[in-house]
N, C-alpha and C. Protein backbone atom coordinates (compact mmCIF):
# COMPACT_ATOMS: atom_id res chain seq x y z
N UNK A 1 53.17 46.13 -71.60
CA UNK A 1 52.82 44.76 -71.62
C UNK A 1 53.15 44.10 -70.27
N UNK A 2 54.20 44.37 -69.80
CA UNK A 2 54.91 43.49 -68.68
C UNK A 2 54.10 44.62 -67.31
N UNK A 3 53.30 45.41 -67.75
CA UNK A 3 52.44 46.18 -66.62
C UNK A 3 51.04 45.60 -66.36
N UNK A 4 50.78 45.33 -67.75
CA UNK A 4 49.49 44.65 -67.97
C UNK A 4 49.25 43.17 -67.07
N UNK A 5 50.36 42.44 -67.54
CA UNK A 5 50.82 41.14 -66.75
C UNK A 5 50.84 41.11 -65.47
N UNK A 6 51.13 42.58 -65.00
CA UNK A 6 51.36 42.35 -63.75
C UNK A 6 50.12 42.88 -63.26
N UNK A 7 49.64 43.62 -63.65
CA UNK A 7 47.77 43.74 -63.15
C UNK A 7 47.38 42.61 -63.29
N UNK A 8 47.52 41.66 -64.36
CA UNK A 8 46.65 40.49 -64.64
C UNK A 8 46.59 39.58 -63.45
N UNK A 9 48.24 39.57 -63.17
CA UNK A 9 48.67 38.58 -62.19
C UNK A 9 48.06 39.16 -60.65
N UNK A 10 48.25 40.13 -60.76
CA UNK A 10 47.83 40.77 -59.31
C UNK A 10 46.32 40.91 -58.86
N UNK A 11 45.38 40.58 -59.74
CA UNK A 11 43.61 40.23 -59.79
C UNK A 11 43.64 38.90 -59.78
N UNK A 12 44.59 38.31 -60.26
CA UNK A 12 44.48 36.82 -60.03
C UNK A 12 44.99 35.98 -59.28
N UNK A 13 45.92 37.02 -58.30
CA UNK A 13 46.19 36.71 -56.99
C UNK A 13 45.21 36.96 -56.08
N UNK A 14 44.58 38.15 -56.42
CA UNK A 14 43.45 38.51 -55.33
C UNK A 14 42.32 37.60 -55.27
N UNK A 15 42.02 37.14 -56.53
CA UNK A 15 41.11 35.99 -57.15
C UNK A 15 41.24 34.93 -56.29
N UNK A 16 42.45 34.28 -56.43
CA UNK A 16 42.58 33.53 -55.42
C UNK A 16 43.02 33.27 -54.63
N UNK A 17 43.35 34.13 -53.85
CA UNK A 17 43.37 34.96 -52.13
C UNK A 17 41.88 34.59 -51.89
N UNK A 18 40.84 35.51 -52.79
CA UNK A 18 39.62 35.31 -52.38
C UNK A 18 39.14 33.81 -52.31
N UNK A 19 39.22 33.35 -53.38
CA UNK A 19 38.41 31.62 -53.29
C UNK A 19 39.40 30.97 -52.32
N UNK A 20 40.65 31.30 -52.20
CA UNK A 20 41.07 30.28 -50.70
C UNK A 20 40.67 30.48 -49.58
N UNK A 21 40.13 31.92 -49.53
CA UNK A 21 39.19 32.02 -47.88
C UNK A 21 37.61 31.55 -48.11
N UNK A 22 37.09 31.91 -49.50
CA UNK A 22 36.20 30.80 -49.09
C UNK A 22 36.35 29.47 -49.20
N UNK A 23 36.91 28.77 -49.73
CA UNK A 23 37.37 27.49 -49.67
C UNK A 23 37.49 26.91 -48.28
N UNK A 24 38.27 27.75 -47.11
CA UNK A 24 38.52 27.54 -46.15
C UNK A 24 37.24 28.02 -45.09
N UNK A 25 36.90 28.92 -45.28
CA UNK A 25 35.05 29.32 -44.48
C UNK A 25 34.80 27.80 -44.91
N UNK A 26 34.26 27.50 -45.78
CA UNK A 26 33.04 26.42 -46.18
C UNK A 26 33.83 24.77 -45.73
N UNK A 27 35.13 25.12 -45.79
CA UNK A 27 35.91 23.47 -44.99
C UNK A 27 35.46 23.38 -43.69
N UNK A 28 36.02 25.03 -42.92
CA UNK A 28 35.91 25.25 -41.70
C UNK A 28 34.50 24.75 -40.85
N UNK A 29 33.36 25.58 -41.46
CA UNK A 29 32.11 25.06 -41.60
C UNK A 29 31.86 23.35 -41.61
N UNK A 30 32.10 22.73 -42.55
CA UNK A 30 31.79 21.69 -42.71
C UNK A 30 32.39 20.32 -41.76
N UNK A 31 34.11 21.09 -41.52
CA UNK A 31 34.55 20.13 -40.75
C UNK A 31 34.16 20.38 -39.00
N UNK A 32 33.80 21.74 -38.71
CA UNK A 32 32.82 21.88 -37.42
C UNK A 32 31.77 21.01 -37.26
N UNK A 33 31.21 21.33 -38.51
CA UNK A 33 29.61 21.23 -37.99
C UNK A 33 29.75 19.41 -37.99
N UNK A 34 30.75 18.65 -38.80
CA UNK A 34 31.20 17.15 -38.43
C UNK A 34 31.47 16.50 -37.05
N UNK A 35 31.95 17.72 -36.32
CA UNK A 35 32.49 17.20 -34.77
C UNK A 35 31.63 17.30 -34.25
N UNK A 36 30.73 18.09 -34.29
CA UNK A 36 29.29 18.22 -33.58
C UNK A 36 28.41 17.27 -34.28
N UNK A 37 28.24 16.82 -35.04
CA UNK A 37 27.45 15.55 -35.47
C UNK A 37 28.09 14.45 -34.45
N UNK A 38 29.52 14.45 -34.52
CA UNK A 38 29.75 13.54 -33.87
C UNK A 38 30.01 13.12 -32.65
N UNK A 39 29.88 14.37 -31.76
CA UNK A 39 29.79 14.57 -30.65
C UNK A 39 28.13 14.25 -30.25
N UNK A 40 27.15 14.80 -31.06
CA UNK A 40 25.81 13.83 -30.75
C UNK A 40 25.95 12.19 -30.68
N UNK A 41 26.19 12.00 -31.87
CA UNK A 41 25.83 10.42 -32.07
C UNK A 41 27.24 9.88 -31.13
N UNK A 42 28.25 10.51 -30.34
CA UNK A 42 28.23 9.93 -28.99
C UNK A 42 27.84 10.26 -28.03
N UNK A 43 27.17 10.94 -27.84
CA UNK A 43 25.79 11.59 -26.69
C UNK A 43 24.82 10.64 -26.79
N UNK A 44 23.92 10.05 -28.11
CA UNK A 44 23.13 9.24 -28.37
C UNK A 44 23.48 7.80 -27.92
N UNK A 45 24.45 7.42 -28.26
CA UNK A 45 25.44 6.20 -27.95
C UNK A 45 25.61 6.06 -26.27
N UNK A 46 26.11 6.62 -25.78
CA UNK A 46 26.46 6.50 -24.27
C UNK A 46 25.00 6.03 -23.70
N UNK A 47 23.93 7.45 -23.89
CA UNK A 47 22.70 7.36 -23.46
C UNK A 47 21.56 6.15 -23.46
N UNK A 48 22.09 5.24 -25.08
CA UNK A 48 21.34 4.17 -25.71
C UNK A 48 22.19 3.14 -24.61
N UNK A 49 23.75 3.26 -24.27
CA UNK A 49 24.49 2.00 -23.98
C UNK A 49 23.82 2.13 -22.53
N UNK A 50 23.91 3.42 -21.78
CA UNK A 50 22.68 3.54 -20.22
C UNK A 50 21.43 3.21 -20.26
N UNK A 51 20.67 2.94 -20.96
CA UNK A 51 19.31 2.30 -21.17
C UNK A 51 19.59 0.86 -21.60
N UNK A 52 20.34 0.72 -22.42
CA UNK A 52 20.03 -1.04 -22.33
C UNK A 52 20.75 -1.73 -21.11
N UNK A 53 21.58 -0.97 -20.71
CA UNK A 53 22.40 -1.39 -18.99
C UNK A 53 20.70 -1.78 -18.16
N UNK A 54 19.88 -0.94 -18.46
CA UNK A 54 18.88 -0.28 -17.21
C UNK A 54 17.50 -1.83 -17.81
N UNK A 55 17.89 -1.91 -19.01
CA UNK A 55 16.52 -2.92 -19.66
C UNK A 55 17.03 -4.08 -19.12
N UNK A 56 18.40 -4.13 -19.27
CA UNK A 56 18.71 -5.70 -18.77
C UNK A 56 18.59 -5.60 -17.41
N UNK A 57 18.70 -4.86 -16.55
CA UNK A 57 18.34 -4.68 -15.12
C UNK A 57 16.91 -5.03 -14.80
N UNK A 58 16.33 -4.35 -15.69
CA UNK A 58 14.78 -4.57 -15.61
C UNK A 58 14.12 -5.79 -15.71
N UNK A 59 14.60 -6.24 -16.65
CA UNK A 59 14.51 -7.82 -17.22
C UNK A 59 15.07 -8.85 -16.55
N UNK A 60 15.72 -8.62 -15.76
CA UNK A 60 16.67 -9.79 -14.23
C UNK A 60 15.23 -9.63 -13.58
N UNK A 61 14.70 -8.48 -13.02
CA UNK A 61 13.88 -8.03 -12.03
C UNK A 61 12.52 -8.71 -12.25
N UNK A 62 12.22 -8.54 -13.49
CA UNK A 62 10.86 -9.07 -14.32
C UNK A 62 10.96 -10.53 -13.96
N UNK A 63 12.19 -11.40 -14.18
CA UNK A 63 12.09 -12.76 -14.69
C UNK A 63 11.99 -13.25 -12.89
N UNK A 64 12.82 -12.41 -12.34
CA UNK A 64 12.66 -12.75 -10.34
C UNK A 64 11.08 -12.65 -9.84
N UNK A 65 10.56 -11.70 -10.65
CA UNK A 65 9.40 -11.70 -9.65
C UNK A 65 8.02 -13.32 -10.22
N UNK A 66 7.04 -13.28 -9.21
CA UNK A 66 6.40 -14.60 -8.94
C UNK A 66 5.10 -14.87 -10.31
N UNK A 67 5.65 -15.46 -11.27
CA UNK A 67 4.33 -15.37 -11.86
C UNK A 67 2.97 -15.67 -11.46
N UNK A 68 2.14 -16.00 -13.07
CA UNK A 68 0.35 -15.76 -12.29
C UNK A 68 0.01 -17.00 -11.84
N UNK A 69 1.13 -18.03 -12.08
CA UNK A 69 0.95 -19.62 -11.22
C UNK A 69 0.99 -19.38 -10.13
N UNK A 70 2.37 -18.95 -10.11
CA UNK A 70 2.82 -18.47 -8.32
C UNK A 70 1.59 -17.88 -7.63
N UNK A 71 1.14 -16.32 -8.24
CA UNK A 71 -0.17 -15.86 -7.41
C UNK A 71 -1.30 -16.37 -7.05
N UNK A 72 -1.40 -17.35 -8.07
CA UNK A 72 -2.47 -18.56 -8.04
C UNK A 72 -2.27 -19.42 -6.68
N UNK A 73 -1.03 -19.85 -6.47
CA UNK A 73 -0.92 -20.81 -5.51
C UNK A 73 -1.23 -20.56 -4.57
N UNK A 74 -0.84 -19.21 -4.17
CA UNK A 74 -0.45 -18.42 -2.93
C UNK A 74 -1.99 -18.43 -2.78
N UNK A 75 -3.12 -17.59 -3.48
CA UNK A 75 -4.18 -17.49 -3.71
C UNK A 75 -4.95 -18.68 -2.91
N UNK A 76 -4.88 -19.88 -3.67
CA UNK A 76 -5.47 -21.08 -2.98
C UNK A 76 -4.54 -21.65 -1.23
N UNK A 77 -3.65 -21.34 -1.16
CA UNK A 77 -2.77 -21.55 0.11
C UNK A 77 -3.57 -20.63 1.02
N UNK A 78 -3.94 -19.47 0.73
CA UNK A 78 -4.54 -18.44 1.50
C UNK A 78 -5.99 -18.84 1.66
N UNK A 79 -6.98 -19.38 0.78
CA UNK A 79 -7.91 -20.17 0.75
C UNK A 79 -8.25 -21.44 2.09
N UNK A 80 -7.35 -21.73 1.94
CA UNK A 80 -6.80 -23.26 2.82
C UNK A 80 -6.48 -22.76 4.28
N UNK A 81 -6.04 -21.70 4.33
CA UNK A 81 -5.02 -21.25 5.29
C UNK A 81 -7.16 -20.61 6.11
N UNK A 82 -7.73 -19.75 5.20
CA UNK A 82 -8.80 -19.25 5.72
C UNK A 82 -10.07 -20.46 6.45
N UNK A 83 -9.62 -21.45 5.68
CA UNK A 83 -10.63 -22.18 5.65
C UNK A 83 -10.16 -23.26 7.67
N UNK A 84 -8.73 -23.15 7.37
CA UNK A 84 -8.77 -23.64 9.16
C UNK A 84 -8.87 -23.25 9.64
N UNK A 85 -8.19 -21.51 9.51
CA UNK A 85 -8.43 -20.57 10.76
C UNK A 85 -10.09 -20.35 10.86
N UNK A 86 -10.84 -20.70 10.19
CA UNK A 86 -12.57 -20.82 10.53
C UNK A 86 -13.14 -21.88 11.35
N UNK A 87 -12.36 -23.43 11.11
CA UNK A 87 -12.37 -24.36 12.00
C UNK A 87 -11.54 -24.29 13.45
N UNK A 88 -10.87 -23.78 13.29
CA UNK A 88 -10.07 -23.27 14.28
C UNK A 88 -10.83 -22.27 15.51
N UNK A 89 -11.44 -21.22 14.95
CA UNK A 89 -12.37 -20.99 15.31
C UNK A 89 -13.77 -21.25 15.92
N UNK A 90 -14.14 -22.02 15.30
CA UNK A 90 -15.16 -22.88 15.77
C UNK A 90 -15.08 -23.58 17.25
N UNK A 91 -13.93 -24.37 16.95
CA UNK A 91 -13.19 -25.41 17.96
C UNK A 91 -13.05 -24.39 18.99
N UNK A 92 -12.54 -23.43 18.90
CA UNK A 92 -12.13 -22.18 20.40
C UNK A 92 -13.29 -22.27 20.86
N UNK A 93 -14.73 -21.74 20.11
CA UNK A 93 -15.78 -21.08 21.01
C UNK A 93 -16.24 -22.15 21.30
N UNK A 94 -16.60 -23.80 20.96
CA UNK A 94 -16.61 -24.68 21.79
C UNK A 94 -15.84 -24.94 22.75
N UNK A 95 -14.84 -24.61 22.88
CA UNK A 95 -13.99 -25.08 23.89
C UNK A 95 -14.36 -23.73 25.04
N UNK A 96 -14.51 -22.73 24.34
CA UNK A 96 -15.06 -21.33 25.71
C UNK A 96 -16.59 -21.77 26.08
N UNK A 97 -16.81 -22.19 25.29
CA UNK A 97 -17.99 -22.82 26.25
C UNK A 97 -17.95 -23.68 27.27
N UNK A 98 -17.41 -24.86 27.17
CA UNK A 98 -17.31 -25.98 27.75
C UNK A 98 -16.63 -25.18 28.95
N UNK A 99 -15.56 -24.21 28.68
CA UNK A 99 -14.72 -24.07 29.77
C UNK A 99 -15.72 -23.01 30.55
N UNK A 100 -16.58 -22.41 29.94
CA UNK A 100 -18.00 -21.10 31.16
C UNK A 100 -18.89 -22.41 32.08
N UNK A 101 -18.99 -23.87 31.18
CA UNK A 101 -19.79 -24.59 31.83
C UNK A 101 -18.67 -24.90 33.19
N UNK A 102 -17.60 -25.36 32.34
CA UNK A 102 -16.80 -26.04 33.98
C UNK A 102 -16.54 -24.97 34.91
N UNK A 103 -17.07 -23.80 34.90
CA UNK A 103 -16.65 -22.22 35.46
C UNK A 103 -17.45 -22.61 36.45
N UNK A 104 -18.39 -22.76 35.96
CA UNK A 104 -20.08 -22.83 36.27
C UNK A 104 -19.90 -23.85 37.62
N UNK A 105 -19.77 -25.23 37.17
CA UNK A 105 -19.75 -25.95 37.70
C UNK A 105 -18.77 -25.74 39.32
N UNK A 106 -17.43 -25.58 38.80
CA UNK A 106 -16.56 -25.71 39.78
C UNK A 106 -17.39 -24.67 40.84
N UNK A 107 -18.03 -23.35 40.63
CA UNK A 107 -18.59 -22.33 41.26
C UNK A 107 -19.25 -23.33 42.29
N UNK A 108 -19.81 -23.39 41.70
CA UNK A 108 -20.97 -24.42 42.26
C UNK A 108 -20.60 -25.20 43.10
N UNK A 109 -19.36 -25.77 43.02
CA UNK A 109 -18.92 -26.83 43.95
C UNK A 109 -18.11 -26.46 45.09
N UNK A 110 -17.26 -24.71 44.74
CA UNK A 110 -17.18 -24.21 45.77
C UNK A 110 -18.01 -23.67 46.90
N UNK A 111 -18.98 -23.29 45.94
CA UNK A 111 -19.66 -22.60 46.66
C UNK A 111 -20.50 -23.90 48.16
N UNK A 112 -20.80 -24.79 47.48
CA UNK A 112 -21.35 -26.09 48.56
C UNK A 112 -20.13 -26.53 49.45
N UNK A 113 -18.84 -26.38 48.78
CA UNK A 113 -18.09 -26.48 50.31
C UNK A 113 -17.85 -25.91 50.99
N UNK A 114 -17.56 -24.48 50.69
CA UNK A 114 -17.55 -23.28 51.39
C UNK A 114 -18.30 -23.11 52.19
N UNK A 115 -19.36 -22.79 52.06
CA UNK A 115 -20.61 -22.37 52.43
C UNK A 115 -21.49 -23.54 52.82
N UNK A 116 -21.96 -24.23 52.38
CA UNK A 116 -23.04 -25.71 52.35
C UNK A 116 -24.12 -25.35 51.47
N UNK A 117 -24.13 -24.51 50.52
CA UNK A 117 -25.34 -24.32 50.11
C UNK A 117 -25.25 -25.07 48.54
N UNK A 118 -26.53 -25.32 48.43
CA UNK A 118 -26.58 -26.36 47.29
C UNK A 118 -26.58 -25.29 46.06
């Protein structure tokens, strides 16, 4: 009897010998594969907190640059700006004229003192 008992006891030590190593595989497992979950979702985290660093950067940059009023203005300023440098123009090649006539002329007037010829 007290042999029997002790087989009994000794399969039911092995029994659970056995279920405490798996018990411990499947913790082991589970509490791994946890740190690595959580080692992503702070991989994900850092990466998300470097992109919204980079959006709000973007968004300073966006709000600095000239809107489509601004391009507009500039647009008609450049308009304005074309439209003298054309008068501006104008006014020169009258004035290169006038100044080939007085070329002309003064020639002319050297040339009769210089020389005497009309």
């Amino acid at each position: 009897m007290i042999q029997d008992l002790l087989t009994t006891l000794k399969d039911l030590a092995s029994v659970a010998g056995f279920l405490l190593a798996i018990a411990t595989a499947v913790y082991t497992f589970f509490a791994t594969r946890r740190a690595k979950v959580d080692e992503r979702f702070k991989a994900g985290s850092d990466r998300m907190d470097r992109h919204e660093l980079r959006l709000h950067a973007l968004e300073q940059t966006v709000q600095g640059l000239p809107s489509r009023e601004d391009i507009h203005k500039i647009e008609l300023s450049m308009s304005n700006i074309a439209g003298t440098m054309g008068r501006m123009e104008a006014v020169m090649e009258g004035n290169a004229q006038i100044m080939q006539r007085l070329e002309t002329i003064v020639t002319r007037h050297e040339d009769h003192l210089l020389n005497g010829r009309n």
